[in-house]
Protein backbone atom coordinates (compact mmCIF):
# COMPACT_ATOMS: atom_id res chain seq x y z
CA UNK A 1 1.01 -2.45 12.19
CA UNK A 2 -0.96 0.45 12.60
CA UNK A 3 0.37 1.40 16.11
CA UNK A 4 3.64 1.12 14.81
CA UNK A 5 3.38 2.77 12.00
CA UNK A 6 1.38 6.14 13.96
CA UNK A 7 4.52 5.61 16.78
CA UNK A 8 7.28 6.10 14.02
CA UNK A 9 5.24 8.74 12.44
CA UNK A 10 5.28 11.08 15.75
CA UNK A 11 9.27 10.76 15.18
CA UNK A 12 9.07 11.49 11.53
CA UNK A 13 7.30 12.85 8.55
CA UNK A 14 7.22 9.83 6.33
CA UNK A 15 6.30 6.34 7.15
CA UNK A 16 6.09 3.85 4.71
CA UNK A 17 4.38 0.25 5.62
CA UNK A 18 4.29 -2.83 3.54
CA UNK A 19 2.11 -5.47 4.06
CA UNK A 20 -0.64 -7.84 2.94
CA UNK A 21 -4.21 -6.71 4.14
CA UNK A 22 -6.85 -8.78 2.38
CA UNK A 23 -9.78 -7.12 3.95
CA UNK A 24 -10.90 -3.87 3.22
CA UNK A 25 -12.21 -3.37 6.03
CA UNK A 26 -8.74 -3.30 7.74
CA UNK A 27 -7.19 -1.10 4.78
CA UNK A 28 -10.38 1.43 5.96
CA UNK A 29 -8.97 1.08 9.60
CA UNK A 30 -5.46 1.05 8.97
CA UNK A 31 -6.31 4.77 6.91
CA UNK A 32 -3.30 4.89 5.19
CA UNK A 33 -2.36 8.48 3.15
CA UNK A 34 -1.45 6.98 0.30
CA UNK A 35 -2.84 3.40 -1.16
CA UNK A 36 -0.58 1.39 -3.26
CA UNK A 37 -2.02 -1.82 -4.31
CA UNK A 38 0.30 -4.52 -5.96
CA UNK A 39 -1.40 -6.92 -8.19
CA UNK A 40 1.00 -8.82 -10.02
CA UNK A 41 -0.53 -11.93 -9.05
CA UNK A 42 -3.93 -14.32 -9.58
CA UNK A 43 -2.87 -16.06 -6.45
CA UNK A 44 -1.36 -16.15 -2.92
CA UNK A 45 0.28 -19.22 -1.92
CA UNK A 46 -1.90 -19.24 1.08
CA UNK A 47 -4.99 -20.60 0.28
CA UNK A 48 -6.66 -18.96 3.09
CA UNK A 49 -5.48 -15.72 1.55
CA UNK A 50 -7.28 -16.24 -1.78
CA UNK A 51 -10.31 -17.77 0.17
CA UNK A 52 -10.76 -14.04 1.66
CA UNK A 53 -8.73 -11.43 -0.31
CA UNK A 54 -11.13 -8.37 -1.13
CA UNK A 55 -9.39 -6.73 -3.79
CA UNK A 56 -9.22 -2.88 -2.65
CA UNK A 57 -11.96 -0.41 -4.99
CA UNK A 58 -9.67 2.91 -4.03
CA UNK A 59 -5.85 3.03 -4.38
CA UNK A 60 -3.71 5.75 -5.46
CA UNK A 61 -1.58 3.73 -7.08
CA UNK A 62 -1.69 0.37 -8.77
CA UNK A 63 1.24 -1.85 -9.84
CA UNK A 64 0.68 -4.41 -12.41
CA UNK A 65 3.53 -5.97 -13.39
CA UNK A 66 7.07 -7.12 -11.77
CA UNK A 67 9.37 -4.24 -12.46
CA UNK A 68 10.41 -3.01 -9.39
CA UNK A 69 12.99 -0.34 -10.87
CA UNK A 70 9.95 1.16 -13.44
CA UNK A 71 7.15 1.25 -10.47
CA UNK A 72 10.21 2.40 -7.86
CA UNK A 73 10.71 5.74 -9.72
CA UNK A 74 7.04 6.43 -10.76
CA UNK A 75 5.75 6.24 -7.32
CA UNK A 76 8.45 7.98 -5.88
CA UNK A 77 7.77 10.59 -8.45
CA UNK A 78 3.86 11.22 -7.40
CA UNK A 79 4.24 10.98 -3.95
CA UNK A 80 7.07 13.74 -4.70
CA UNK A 81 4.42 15.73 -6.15
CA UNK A 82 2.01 14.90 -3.63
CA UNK A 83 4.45 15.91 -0.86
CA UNK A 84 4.70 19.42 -1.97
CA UNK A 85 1.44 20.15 -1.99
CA UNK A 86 1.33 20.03 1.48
């Protein structure tokens, strides 16, 4: 995911990934701008998943509940903000 995501990015400004990293280690690697974590649930359906998920200690952003159209516009708002800062 990472290669991919740093290939697309030499194309364009704004790459956005989504995908389940349990280990923080990985998120570390991975070193993504901006850190959304989505906890809206106690538990995966893959056990293996809740056997090793390491819930992440730094996030920008946290979403928790299921309201996609609520969390849609507020982070779209901050990264807004955050994107003209730069």
């Amino acid at each position: 995911m990472k290669d991919l995501a740093e290939l697309h990015g030499q194309c364009s400004d704004l790459v956005i990934c989504d995908f389940v990293c349990p280990f923080e280690k990985t998120r570390r690697e991975f070193n993504a701008d901006y850190l959304v974590f989505v906890n809206t649930i106690n538990e995966s359906i893959y056990e293996d998943t809740n056997k090793f998920f390491e819930s992440p200690m730094v996030f920008n952003f946290e979403v928790k509940h299921k309201n996609s159209a609520y969390y849609s516009r507020m982070i779209g708002d901050e990264l807004v903000r955050e994107l003209k800062k730069l």
